[in-house]
C-alpha atoms as a PDB file:
ATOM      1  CA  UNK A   1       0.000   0.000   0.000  1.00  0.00           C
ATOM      2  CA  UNK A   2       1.449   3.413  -0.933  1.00  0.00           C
ATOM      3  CA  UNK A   3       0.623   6.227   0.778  1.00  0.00           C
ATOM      4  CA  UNK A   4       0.630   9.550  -1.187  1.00  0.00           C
ATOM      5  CA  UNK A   5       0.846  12.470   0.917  1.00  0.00           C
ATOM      6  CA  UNK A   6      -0.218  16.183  -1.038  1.00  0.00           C
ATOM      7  CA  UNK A   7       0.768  19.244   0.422  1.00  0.00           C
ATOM      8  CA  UNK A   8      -2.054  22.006  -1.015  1.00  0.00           C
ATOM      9  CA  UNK A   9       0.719  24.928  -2.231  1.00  0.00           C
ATOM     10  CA  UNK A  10      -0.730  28.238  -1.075  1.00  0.00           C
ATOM     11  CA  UNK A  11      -1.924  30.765  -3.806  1.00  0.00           C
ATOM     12  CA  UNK A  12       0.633  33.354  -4.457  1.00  0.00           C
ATOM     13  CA  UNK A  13      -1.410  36.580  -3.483  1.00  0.00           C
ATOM     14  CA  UNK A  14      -1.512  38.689  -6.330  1.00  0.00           C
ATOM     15  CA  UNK A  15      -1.574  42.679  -6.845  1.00  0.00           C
ATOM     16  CA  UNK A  16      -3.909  44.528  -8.963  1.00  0.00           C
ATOM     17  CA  UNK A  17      -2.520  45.046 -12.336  1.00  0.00           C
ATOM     18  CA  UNK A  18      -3.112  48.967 -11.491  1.00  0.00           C
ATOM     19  CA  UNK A  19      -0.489  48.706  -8.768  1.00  0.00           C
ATOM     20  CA  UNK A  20       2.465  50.558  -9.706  1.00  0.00           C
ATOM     21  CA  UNK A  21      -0.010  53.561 -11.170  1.00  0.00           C
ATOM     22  CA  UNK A  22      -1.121  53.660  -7.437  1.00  0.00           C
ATOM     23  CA  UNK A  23       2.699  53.461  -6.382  1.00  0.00           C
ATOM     24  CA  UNK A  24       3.166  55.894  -8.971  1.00  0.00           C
ATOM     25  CA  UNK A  25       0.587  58.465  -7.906  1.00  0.00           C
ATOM     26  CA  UNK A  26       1.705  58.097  -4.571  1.00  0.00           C
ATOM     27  CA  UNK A  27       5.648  59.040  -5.115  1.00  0.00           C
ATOM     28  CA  UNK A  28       4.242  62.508  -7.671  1.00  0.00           C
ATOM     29  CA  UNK A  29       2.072  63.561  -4.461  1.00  0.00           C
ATOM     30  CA  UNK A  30       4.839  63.154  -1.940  1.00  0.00           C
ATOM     31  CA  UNK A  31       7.165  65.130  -4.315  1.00  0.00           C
ATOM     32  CA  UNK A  32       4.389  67.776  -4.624  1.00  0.00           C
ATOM     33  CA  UNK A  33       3.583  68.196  -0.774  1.00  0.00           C
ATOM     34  CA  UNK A  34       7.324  68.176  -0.234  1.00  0.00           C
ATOM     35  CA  UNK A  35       8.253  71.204  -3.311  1.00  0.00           C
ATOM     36  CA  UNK A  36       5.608  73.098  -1.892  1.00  0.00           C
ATOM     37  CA  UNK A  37       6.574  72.870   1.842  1.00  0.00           C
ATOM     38  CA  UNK A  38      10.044  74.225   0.764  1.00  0.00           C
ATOM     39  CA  UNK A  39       8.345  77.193  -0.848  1.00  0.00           C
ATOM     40  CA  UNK A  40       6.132  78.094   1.823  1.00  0.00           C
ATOM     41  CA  UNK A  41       9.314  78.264   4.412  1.00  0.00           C
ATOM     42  CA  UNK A  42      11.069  81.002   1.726  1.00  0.00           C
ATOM     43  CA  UNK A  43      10.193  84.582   2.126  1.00  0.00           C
ATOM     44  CA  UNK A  44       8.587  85.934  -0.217  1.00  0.00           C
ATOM     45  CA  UNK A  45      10.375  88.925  -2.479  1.00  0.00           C
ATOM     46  CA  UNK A  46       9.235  91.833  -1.796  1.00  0.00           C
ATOM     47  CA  UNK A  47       7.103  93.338  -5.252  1.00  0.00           C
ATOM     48  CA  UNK A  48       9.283  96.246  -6.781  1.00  0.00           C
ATOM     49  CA  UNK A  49       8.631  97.521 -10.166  1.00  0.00           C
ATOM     50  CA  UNK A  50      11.082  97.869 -12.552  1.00  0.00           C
ATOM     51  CA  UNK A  51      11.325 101.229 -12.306  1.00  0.00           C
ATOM     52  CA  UNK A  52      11.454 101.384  -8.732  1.00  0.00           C
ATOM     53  CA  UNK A  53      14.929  99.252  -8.696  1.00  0.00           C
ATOM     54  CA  UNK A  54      16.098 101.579 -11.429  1.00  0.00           C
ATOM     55  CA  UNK A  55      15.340 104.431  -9.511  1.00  0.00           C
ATOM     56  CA  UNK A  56      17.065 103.097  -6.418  1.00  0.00           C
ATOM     57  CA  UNK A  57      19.723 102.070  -8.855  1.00  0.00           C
ATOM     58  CA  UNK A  58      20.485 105.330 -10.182  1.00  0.00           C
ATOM     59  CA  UNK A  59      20.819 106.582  -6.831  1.00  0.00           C
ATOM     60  CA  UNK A  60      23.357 103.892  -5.134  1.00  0.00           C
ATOM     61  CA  UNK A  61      25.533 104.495  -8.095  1.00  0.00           C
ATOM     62  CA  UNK A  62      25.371 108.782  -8.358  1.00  0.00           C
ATOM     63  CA  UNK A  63      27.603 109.139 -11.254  1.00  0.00           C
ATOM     64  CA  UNK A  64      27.231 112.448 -13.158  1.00  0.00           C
ATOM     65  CA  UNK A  65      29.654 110.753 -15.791  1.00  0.00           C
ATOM     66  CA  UNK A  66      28.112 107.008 -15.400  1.00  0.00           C
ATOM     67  CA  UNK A  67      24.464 107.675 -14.507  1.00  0.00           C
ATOM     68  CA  UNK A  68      22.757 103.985 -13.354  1.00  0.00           C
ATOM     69  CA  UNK A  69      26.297 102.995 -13.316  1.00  0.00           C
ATOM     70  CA  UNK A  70      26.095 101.737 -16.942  1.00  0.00           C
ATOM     71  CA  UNK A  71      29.706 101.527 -18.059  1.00  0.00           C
ATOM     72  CA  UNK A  72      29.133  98.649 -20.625  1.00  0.00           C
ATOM     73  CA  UNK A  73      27.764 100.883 -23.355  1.00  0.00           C
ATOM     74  CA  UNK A  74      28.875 104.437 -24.236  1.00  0.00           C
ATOM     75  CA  UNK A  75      26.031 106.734 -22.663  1.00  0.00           C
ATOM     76  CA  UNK A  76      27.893 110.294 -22.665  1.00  0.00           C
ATOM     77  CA  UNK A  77      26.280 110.912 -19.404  1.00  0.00           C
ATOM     78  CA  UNK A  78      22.507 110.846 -21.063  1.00  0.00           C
ATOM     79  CA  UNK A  79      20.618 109.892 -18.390  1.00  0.00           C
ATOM     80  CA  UNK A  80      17.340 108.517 -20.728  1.00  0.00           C
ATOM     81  CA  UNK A  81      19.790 106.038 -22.637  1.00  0.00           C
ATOM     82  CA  UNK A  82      21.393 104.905 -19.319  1.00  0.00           C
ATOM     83  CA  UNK A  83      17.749 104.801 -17.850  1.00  0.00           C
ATOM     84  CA  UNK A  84      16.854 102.280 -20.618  1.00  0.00           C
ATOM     85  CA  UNK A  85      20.171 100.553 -20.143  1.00  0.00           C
ATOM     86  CA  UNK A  86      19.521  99.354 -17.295  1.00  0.00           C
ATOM     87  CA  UNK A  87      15.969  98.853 -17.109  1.00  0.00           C
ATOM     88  CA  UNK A  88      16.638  96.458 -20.093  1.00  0.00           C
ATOM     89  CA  UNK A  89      19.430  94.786 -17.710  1.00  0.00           C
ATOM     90  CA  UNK A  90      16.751  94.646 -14.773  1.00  0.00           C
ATOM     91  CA  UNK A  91      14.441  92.691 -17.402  1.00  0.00           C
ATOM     92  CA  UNK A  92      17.081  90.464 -18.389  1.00  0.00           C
ATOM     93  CA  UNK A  93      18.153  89.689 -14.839  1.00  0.00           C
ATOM     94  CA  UNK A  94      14.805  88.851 -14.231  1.00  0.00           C
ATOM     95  CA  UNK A  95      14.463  86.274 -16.611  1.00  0.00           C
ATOM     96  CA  UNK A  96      17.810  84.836 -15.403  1.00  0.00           C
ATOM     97  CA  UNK A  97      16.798  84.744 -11.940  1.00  0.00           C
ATOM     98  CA  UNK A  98      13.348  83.014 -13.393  1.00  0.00           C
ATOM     99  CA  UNK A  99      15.541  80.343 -14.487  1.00  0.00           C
ATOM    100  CA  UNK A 100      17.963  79.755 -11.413  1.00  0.00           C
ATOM    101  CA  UNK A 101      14.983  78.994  -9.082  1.00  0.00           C
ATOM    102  CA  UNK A 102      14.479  82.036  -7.605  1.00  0.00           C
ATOM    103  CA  UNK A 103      16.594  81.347  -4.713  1.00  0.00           C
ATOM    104  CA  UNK A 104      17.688  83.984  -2.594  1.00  0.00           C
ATOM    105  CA  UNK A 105      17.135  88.064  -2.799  1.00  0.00           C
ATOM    106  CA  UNK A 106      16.803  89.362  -6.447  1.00  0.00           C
ATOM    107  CA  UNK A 107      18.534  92.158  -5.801  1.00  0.00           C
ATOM    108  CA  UNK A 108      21.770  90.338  -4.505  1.00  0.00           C
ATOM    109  CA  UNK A 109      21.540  88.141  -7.648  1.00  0.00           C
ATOM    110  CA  UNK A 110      21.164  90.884  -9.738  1.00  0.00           C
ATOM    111  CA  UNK A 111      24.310  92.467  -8.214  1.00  0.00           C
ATOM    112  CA  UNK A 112      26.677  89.592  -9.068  1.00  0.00           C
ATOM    113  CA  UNK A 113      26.441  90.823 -12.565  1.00  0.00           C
ATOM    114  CA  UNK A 114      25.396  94.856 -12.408  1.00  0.00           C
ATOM    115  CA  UNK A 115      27.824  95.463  -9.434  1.00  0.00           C
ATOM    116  CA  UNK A 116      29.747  92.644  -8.823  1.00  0.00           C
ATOM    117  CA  UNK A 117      30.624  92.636  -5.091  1.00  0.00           C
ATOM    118  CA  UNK A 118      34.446  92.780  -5.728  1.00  0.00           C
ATOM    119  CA  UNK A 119      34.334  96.147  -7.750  1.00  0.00           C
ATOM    120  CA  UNK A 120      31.431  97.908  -5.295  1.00  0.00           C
ATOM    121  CA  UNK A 121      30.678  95.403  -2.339  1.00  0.00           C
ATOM    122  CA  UNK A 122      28.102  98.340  -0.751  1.00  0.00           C
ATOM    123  CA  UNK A 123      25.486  98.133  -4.316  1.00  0.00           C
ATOM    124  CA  UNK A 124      23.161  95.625  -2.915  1.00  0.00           C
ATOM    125  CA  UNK A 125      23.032  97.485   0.323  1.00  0.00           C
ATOM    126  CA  UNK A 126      22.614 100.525  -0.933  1.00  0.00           C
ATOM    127  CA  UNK A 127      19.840  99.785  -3.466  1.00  0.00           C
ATOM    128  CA  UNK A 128      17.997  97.643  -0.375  1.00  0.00           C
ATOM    129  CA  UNK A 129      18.133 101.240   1.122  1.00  0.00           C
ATOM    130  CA  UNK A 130      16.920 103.003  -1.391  1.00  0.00           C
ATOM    131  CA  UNK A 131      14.123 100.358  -2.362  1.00  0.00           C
ATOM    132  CA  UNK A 132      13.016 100.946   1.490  1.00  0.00           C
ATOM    133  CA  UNK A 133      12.580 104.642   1.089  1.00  0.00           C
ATOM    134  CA  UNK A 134      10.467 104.496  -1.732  1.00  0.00           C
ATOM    135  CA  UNK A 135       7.775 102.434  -0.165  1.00  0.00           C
END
């Protein structure tokens, strides 16, 4: 007599075939919650026109010969070419600072390439001041 013993194999539990969508789903909301925690916790910039920075702008720099401090192109000391200048360079900065992120002050990044630090290291300073007596 031969005994034959079967052992029942357990069924494999299986996942929904919509599984790694849910998974999926999942990791894009964590990733969202998380990006939008680390905006909330930066402050946000303060609103100045462009013509408000170029207004502080022209007075940080106070050049008779250089007005806005535009030594890049030949102005002759006409303040309405200089004026344009630079709002044209406040646009463009902009843009740039669009495209880094926006992290940090605009006006800082702005003065890495108007001002650089190591030619006037008092420009961001003194256009913060100005900004702040215009409001």
């Amino acid at each position: 007599m031969n005994i034959t013993i079967g052992f029942l194999e357990e069924p494999k539990p299986r996942l929904p075939k919509f599984f790694p969508f849910i998974i999926g789903v999942i990791a894009i909301l964590i990733t969202l919650i998380m990006v939008s925690l680390c905006h909330a916790q930066q402050m946000p910039m303060p609103a100045y026109t462009d013509a408000q920075i170029a207004n502080a702008i022209y007075k940080a720099e106070n050049s008779p010969k250089y007005p806005y401090g535009v030594r890049s192109v030949k102005t002759g000391g006409n303040v309405a070419f200089a004026r344009k200048v630079c709002l044209n360079s406040i646009r463009n900065a902009r843009k740039r600072y669009l495209q880094s992120g926006c992290q940090g002050d605009f006006i800082a990044f702005m003065g890495l390439r108007y001002s650089p630090p190591a030619i006037n290291p008092n420009w961001v300073r003194l256009v913060h001041y100005f900004l702040g007596r215009q409001l």
